[in-house]
Protein backbone atom coordinates (compact mmCIF):
# COMPACT_ATOMS: atom_id res chain seq x y z
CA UNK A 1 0.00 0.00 0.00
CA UNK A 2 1.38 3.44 -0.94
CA UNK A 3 1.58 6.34 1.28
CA UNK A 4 0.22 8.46 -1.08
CA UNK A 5 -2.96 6.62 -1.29
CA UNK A 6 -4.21 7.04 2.01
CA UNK A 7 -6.81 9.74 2.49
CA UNK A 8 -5.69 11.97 5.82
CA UNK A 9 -9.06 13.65 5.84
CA UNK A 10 -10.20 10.01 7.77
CA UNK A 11 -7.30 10.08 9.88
CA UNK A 12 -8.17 13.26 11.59
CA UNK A 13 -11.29 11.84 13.63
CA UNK A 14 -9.37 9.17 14.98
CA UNK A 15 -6.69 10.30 17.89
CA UNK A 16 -3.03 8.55 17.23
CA UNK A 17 -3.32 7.04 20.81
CA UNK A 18 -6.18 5.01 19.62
CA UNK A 19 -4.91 4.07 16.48
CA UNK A 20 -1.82 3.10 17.65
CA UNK A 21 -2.92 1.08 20.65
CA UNK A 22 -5.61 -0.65 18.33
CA UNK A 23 -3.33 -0.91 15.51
CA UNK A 24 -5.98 0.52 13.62
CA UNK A 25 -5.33 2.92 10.15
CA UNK A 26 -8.56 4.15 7.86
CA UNK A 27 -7.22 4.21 4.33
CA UNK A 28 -9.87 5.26 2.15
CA UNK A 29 -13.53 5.21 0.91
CA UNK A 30 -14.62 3.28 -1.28
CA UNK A 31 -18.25 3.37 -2.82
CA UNK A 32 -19.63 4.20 0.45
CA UNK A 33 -17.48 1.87 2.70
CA UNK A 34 -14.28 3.28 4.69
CA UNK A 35 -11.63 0.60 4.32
CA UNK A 36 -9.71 -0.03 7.12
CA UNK A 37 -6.01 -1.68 7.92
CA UNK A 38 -6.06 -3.32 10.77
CA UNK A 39 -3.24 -6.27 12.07
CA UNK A 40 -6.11 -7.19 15.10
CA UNK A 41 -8.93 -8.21 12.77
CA UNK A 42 -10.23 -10.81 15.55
CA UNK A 43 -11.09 -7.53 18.05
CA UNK A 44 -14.63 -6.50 16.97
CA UNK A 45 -14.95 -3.82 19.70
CA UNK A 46 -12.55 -1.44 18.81
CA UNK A 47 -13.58 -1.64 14.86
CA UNK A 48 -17.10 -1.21 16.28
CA UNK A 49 -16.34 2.07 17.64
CA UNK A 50 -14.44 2.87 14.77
CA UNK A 51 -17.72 2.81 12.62
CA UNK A 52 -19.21 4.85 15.01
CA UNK A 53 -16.51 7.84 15.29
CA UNK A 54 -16.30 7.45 11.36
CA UNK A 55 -20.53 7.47 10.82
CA UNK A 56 -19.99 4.46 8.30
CA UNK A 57 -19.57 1.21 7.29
CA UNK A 58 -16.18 -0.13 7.39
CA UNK A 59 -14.32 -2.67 6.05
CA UNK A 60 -11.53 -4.34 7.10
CA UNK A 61 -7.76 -5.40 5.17
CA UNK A 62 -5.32 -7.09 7.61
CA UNK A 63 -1.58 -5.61 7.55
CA UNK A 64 1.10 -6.62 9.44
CA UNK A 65 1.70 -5.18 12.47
CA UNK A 66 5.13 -4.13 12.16
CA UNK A 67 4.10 -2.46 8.77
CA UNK A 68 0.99 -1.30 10.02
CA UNK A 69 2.80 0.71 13.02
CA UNK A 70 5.39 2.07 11.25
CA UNK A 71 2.46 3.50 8.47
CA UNK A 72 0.61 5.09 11.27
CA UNK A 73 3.49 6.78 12.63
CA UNK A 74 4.48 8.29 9.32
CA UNK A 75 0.87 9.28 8.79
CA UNK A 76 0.35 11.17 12.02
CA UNK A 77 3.29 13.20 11.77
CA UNK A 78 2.72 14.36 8.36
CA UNK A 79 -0.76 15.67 9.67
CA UNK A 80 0.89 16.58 13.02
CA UNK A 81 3.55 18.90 10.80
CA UNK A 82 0.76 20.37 8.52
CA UNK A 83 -1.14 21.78 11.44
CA UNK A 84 0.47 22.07 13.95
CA UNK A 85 -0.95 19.75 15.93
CA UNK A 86 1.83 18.25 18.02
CA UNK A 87 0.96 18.68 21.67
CA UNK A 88 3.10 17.95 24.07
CA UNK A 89 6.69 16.43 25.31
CA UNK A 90 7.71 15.37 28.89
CA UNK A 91 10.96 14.87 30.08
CA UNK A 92 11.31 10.36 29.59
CA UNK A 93 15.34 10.30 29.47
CA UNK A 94 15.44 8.26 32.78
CA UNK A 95 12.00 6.09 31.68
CA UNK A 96 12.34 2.41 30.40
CA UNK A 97 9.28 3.36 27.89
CA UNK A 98 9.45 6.33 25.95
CA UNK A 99 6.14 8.18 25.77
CA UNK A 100 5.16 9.52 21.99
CA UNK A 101 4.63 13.06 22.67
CA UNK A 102 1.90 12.94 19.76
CA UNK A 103 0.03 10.78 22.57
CA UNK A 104 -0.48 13.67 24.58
CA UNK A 105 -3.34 16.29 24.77
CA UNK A 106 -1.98 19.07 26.74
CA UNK A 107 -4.05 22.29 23.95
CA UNK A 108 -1.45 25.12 25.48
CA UNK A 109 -0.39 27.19 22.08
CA UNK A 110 3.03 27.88 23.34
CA UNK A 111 3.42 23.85 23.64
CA UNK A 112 1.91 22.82 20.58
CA UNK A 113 4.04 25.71 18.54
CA UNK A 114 7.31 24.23 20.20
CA UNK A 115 6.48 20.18 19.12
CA UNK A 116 5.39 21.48 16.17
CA UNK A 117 8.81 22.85 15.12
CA UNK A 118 10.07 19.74 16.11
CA UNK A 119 7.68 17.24 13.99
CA UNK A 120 8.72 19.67 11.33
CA UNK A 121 12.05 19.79 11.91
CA UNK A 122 12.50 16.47 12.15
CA UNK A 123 10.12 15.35 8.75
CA UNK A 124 12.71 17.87 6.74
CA UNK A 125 15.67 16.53 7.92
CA UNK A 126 16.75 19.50 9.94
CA UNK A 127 20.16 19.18 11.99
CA UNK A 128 19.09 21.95 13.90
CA UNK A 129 16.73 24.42 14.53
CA UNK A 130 17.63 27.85 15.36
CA UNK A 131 15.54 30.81 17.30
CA UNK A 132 16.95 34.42 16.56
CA UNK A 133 15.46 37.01 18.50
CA UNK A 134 15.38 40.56 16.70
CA UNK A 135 14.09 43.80 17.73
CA UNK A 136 10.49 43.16 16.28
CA UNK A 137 10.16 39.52 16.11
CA UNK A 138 11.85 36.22 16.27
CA UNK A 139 13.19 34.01 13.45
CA UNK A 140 13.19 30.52 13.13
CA UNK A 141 15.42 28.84 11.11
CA UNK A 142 16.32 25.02 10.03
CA UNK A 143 19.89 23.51 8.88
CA UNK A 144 19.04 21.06 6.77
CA UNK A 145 22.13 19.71 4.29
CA UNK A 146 24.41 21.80 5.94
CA UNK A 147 22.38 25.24 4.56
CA UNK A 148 20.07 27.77 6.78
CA UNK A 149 16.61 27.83 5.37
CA UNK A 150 13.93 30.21 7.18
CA UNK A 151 10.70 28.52 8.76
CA UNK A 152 8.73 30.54 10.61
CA UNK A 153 8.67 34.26 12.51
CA UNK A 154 7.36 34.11 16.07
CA UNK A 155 5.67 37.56 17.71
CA UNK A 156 7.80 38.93 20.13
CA UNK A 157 5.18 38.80 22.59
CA UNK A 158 5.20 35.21 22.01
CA UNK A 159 8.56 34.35 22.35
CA UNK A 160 9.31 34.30 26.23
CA UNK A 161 6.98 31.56 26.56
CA UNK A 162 8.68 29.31 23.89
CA UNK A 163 11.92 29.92 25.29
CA UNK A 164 10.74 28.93 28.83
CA UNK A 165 9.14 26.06 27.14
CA UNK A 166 12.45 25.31 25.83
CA UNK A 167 14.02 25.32 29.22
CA UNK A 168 11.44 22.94 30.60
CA UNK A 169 11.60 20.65 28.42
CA UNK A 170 15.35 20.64 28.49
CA UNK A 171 16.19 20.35 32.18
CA UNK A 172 17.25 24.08 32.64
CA UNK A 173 16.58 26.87 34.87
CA UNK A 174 13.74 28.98 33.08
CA UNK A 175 14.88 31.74 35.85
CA UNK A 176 17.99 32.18 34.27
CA UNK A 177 18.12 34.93 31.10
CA UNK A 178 21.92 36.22 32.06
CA UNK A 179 23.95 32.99 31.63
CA UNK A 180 24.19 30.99 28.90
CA UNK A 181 22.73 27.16 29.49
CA UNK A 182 23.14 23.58 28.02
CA UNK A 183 20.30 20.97 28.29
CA UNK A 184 18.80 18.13 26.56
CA UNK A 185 16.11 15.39 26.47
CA UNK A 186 15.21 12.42 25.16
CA UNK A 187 11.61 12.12 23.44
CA UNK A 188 9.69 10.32 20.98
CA UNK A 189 8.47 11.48 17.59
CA UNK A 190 6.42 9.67 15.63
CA UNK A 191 7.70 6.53 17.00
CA UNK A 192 11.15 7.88 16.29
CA UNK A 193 13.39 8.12 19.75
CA UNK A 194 14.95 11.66 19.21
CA UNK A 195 17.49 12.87 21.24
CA UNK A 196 17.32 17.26 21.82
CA UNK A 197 20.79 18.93 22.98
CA UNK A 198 19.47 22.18 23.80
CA UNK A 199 21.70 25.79 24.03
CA UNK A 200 21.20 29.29 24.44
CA UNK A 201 22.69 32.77 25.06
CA UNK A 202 21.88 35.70 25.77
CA UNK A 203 21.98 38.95 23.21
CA UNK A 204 20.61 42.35 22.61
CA UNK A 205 16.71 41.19 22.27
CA UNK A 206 16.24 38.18 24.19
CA UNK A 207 18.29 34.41 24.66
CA UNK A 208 18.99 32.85 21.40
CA UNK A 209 17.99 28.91 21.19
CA UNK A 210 19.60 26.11 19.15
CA UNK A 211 18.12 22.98 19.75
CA UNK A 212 20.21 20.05 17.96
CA UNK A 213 18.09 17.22 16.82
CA UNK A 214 19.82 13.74 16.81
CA UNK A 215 17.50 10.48 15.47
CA UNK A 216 18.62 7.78 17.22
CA UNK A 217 16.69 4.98 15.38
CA UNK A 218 19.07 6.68 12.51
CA UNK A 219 20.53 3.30 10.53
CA UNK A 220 24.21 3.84 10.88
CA UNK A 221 25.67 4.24 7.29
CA UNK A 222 28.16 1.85 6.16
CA UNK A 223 31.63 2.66 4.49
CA UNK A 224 30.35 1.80 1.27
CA UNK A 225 27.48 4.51 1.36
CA UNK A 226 29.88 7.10 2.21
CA UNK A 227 31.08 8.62 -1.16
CA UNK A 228 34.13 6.69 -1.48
CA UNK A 229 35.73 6.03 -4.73
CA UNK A 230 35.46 1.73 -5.47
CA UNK A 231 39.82 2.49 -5.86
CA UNK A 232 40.08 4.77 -2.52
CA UNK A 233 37.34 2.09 -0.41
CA UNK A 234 39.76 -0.68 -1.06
CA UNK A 235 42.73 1.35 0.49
CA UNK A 236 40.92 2.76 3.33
CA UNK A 237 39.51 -0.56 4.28
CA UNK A 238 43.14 -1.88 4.43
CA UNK A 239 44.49 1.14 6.49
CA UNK A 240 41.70 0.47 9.62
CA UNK A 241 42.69 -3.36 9.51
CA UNK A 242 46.06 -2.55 10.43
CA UNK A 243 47.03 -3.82 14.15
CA UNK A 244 48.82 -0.38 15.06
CA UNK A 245 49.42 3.00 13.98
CA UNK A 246 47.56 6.47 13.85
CA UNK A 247 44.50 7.60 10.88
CA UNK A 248 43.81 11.35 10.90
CA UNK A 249 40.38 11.93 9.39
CA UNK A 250 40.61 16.04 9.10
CA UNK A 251 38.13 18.75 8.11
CA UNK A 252 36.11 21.38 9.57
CA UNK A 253 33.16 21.51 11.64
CA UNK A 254 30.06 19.78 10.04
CA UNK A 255 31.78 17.96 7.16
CA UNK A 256 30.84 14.34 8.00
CA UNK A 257 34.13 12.98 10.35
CA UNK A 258 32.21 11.74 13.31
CA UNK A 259 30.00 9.73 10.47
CA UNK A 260 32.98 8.35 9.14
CA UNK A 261 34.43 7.20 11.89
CA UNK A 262 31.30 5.79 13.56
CA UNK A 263 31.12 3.94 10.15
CA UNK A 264 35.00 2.25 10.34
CA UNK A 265 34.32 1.31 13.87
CA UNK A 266 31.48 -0.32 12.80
CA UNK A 267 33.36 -1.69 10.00
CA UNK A 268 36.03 -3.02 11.76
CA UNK A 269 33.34 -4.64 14.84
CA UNK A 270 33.60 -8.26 15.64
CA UNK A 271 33.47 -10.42 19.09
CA UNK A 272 37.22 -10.63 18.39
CA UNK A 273 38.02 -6.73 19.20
CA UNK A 274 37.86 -4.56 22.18
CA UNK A 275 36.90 -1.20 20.57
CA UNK A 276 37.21 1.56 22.76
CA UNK A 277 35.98 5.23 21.83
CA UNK A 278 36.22 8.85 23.75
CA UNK A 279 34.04 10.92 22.75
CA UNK A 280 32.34 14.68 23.13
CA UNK A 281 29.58 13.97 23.11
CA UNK A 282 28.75 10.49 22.26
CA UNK A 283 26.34 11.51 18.86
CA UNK A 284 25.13 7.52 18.40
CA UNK A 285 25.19 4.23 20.22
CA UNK A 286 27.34 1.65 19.29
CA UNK A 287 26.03 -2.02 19.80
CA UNK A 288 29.17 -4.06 21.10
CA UNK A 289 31.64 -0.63 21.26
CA UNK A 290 32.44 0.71 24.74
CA UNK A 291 31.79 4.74 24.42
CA UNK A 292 33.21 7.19 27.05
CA UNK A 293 31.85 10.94 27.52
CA UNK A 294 34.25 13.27 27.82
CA UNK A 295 32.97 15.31 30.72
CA UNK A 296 35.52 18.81 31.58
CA UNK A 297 33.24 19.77 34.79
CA UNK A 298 34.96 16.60 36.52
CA UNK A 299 38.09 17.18 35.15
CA UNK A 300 37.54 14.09 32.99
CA UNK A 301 39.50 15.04 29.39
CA UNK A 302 40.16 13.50 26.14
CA UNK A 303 43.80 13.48 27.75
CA UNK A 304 42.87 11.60 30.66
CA UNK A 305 39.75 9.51 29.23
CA UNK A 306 42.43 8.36 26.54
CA UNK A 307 44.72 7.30 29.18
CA UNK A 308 42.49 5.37 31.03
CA UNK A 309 41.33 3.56 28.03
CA UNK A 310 44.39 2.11 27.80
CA UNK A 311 44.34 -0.02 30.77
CA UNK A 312 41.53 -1.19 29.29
CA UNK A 313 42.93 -3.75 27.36
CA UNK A 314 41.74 -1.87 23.43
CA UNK A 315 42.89 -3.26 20.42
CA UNK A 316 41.23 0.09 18.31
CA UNK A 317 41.02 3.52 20.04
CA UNK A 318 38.72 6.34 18.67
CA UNK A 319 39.53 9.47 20.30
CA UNK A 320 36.71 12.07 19.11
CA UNK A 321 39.26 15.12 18.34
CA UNK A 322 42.98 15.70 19.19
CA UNK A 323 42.79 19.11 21.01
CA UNK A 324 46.29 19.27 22.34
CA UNK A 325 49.59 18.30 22.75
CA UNK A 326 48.57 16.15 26.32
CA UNK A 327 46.45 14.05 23.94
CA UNK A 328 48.32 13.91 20.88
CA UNK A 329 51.60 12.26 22.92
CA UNK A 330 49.19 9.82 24.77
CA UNK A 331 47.50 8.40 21.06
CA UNK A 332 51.22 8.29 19.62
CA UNK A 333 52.45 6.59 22.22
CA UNK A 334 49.25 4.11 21.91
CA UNK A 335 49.81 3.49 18.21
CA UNK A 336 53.70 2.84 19.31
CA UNK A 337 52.85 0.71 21.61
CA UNK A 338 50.23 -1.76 19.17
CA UNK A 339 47.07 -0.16 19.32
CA UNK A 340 45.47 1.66 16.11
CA UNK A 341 43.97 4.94 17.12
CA UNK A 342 41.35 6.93 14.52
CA UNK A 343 41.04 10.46 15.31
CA UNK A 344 40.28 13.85 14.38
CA UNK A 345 41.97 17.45 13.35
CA UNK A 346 40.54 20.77 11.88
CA UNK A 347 42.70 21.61 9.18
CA UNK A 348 41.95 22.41 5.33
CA UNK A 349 43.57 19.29 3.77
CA UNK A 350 45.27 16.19 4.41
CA UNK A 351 48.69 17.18 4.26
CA UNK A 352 48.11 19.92 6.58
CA UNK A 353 46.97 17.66 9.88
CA UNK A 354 50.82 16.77 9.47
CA UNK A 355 51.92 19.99 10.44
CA UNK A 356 49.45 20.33 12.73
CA UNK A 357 50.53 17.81 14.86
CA UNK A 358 54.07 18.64 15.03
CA UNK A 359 52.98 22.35 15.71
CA UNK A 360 51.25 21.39 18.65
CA UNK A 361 54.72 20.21 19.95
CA UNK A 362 55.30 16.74 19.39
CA UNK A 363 58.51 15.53 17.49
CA UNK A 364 59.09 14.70 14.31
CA UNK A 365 60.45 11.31 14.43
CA UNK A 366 57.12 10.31 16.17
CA UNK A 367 55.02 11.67 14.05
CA UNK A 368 56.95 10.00 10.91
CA UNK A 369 57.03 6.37 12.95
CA UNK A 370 53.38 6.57 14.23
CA UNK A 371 51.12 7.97 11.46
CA UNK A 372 49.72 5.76 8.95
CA UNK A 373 47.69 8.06 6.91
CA UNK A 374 45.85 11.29 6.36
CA UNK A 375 42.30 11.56 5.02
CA UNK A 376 40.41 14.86 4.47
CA UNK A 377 36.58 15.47 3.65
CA UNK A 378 33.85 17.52 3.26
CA UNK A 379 30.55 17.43 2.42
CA UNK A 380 28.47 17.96 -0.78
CA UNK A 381 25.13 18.58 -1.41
CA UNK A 382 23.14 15.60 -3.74
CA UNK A 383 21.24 16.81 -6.61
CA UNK A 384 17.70 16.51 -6.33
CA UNK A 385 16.97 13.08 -8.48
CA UNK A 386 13.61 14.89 -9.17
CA UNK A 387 14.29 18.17 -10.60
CA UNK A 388 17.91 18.60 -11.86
CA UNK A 389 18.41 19.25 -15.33
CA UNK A 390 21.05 18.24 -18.16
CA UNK A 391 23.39 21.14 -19.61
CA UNK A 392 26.67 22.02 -21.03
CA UNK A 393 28.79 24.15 -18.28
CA UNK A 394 30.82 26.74 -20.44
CA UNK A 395 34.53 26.55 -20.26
CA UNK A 396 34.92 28.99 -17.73
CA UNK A 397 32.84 27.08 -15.64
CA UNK A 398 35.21 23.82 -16.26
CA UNK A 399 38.27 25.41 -15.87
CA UNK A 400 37.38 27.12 -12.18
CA UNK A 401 37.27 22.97 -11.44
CA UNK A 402 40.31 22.46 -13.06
CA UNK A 403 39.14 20.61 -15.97
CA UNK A 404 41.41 21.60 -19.71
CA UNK A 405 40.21 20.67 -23.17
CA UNK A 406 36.63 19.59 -21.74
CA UNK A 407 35.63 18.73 -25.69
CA UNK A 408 37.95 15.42 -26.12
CA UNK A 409 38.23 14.46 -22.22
CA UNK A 410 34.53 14.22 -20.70
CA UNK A 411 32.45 14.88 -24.08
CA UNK A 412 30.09 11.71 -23.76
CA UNK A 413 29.69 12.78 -19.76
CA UNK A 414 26.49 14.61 -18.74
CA UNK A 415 26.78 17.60 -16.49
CA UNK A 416 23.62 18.63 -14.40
CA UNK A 417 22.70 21.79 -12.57
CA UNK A 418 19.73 22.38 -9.99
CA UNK A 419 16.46 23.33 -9.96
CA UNK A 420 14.49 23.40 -7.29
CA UNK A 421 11.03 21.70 -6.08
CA UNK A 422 8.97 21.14 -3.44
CA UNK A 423 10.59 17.46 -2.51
CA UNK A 424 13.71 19.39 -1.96
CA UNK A 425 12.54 22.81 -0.21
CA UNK A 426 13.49 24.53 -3.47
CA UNK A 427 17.02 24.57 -3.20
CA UNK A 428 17.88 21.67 -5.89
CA UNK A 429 19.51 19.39 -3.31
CA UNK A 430 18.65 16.46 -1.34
CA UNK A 431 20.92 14.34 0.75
CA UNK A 432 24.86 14.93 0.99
CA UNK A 433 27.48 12.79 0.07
CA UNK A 434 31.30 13.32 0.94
CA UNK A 435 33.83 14.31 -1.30
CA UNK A 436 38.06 13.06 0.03
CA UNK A 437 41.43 13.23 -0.50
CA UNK A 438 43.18 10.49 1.17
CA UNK A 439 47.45 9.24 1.36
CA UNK A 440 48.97 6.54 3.24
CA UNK A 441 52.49 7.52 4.90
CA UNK A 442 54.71 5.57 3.26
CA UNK A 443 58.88 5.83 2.94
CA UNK A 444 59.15 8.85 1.19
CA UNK A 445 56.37 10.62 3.15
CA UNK A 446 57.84 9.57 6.09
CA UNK A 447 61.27 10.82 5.28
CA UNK A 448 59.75 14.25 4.03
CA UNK A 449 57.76 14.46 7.88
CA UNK A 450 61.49 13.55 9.63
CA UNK A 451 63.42 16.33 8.15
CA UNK A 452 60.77 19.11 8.42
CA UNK A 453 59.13 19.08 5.45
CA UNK A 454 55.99 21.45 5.33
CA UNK A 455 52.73 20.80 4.32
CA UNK A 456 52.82 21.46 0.47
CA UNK A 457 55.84 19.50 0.12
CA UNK A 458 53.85 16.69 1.79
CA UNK A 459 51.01 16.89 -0.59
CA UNK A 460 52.75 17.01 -3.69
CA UNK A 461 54.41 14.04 -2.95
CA UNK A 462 51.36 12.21 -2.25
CA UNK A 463 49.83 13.65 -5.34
CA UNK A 464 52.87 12.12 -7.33
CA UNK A 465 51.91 8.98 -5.18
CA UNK A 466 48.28 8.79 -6.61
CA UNK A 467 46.40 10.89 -4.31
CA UNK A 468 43.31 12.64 -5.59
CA UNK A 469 42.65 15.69 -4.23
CA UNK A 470 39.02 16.57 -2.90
CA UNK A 471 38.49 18.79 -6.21
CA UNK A 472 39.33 16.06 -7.99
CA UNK A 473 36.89 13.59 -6.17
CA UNK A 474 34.36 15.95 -6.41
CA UNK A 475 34.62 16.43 -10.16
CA UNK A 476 34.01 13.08 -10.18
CA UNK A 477 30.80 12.96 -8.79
CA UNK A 478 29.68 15.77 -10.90
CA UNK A 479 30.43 13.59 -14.22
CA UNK A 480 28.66 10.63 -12.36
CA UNK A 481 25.40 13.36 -12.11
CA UNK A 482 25.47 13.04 -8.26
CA UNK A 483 26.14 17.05 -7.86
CA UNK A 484 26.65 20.45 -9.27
CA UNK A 485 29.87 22.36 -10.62
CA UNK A 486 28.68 25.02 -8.22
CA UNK A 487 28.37 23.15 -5.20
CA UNK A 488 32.07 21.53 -5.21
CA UNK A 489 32.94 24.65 -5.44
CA UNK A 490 31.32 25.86 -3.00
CA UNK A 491 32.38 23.77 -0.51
CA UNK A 492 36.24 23.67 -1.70
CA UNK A 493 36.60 27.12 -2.35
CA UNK A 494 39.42 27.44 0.30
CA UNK A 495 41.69 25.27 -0.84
């Protein structure tokens, strides 16, 4: 049965409670009749007062339950974004059973504007959601694909209340306008367990709100779905099966690392290995991968987590970033000593988390003997598969990608652009994907890390070596019709 086929008019007279608990789901009429999915076809007394609510004859088609659940759940929240009519959350972090907050029927205005944000947040894909107070009003915007889209303008009259409804729902003090706070919940949406980090600050007109929406029932992707090149998968695969050593994944904020590595630890999981990660914060659960919290109001570090985690008996280490030069020394010395350790850097490319390191004060010669390889990334925006449109970039275009004599090299390839449609909020784009340059350290690396060698030194020698840069990776992707010209330039326009 198709989603699209199911007439939402019927599904307003029946709460979700009901429909849920009954496992009950009017589809449609037909000649008269109200047909009716139902996985509990042997109770009569529910579908009894399901033909009086509905003032008609019903009939009844058995779905699976499992199906049947998951259909009502997508259902209500599609009617629960359109108007508006999610009603209320309660705090269910420390509860065995989470409670659906479209189950409630708190009416308040202020409550059912907040969860209504949220279904909507959530049903576009939004990262976050963002409250801007301004002299005259307050603005609500969504991340979604990396890009700010405005949602919705709140009255300033309004706007106290939603911030204090904020607060409540995230554990914080609703007295407190002066100080910035951090809070967070756990809730359900739509059958979907959601977990809200909540932060705000003061400014000029009121606290400013960014609530970070993270899906746990999210499937975790695997390395394969990542954007990797068939060539580059095979190499990277090899690097995390090494026993020992160091992989820097680099790049900054927001372009996909904590994915990636959440996706080689998965990779690499098996009842044979004691994978050990520390983390801040921990963004996904792991099934059968210890995860530590970093936690600096205890005085409990990536430094001293990472530390600890050694006498732990680890055979792979993922420390979440390397801050400084406490915790850079203590993964070195953890690769030296037989354990492989993936972490994290901000820098621009791959060559440059080689520098990095040594500018933070470690040596040379440990850097050389302890590093493995380098892998940078960011993220690109997918065309939308339902609007984008064929055409033939002009050489100016081509040659800000560094492509030369576009006629004989890529003539048979097909270059697309976007659109824009309502599937895709009108921006062209659906979905990212990651673009990557990655090297192994190999002799001649190493030799150029031991006597100083900078960073552009570094990566021309693993470009002789076969490294693609993330231009280059991202080219192709735009002959393979996945994205734009424009956006790989976009999002590599500081290289």
């Amino acid at each position: 049965m198709e989603f699209s086929d199911i007439d939402k008019s019927l599904i307003r007279y029946l709460p979700f409670s009901y429909a849920k608990r009954f496992s009950l789901l009017p589809i449609r009429r037909e000649n008269g009749t109200i047909i009716v999915a139902s996985s509990k076809p042997e109770e009569f007394q529910p579908i009894d007062d399901l033909r009086l609510l509905l003032n008609s004859t019903v009939r009844i088609v058995f779905m699976e339950e499992n199906t049947l659940l998951d259909l009502i759940n997508r259902v209500y929240h599609e009617i629960s974004t359109e108007d508006e009519g999610v009603i209320t959350i309660e705090d269910v972090s420390d509860r065995e059973e989470t409670r659906d907050i479209l189950e409630s029927s708190d009416e308040a205005p202020v409550v059912r504007l907040v969860n209504s944000l949220l279904s909507k947040g959530l049903q576009k894909r939004a990262s976050d959601i963002h409250f801007e107070p301004f002299e005259r009003d307050t603005r609500v915007r969504f991340r979604v694909d990396g890009i700010m889209h405005d949602i919705q303008i709140i009255q300033k009259g309004l706007y106290p209340s939603v911030v204090s409804r904020i607060k409540v729902i995230g554990g914080m003090n609703v007295a407190e306008k002066r100080l910035p706070q951090d809070g967070g919940i756990r809730v359900k949406i739509a059958g979907k367990d959601v977990d809200i980090r909540v932060s705000t600050i003061p400014t000029a007109f009121g606290e400013r709100v960014v609530l970070r929406l993270l899906d746990r029932g999210r499937v975790m992707i695997g390395l394969k779905d990542l954007g990797f090149s068939a060539e580059m998968l095979k190499l990277y695969e090899r690097l995390i099966a090494r026993s020992n050593g160091i992989i820097l994944i680099t790049g900054p904020t927001g372009s996909g690392k904590t994915t990636t590595l959440y996706a080689s630890l998965t990779h690499m999981n098996s009842s044979e290995k004691n994978i050990l990660t520390v983390e801040e914060p921990i963004e996904y659960q792991l099934k059968g991968i210890g995860q530590m919290q970093v936690n600096p109001k205890v005085g409990l570090t990536f430094a001293r987590g990472l530390r600890h985690i050694l006498r732990q008996d680890p055979d792979m280490i993922m420390v979440g970033e390397i801050r400084d030069r406490e915790t850079a020394e203590i993964a070195i010395q953890a690769a030296l000593t037989g354990h492989l350790v993936l972490s994290t850097l901000h820098t621009n490319d791959a060559a440059g988390a080689v520098t990095r390191i040594i500018d933070m004060g470690i040596e040379n010669f440990l850097v050389s003997s302890s590093l493995i390889a380098v892998m940078a990334q960011r993220l690109v925006r997918i065309l939308c598969h339902r609007c984008k449109e064929k055409y033939e970039p002009a050489d100016e275009e081509l040659a800000l990608i560094g492509v030369r004599n576009y006629k004989s090299e890529v003539r048979s390839q097909g270059f697309y652009r976007k659109v824009g449609c309502d599937e895709c909020l009108g921006t062209g784009y659906l979905g990212r994907i990651a673009i990557y340059e990655l090297f192994e350290v190999d002799d001649e690396i190493r030799r150029l890390i031991l006597h100083g060698g900078d960073s552009k030194s570094i990566k021309l020698e693993a470009e002789k070596r076969g490294m693609n840069s993330m231009l280059a990776d991202g080219f192709s992707k735009v002959l393979q019709g996945i994205t734009s010209i424009e956006e790989v330039l976009r999002v590599t326009q500081e290289e």
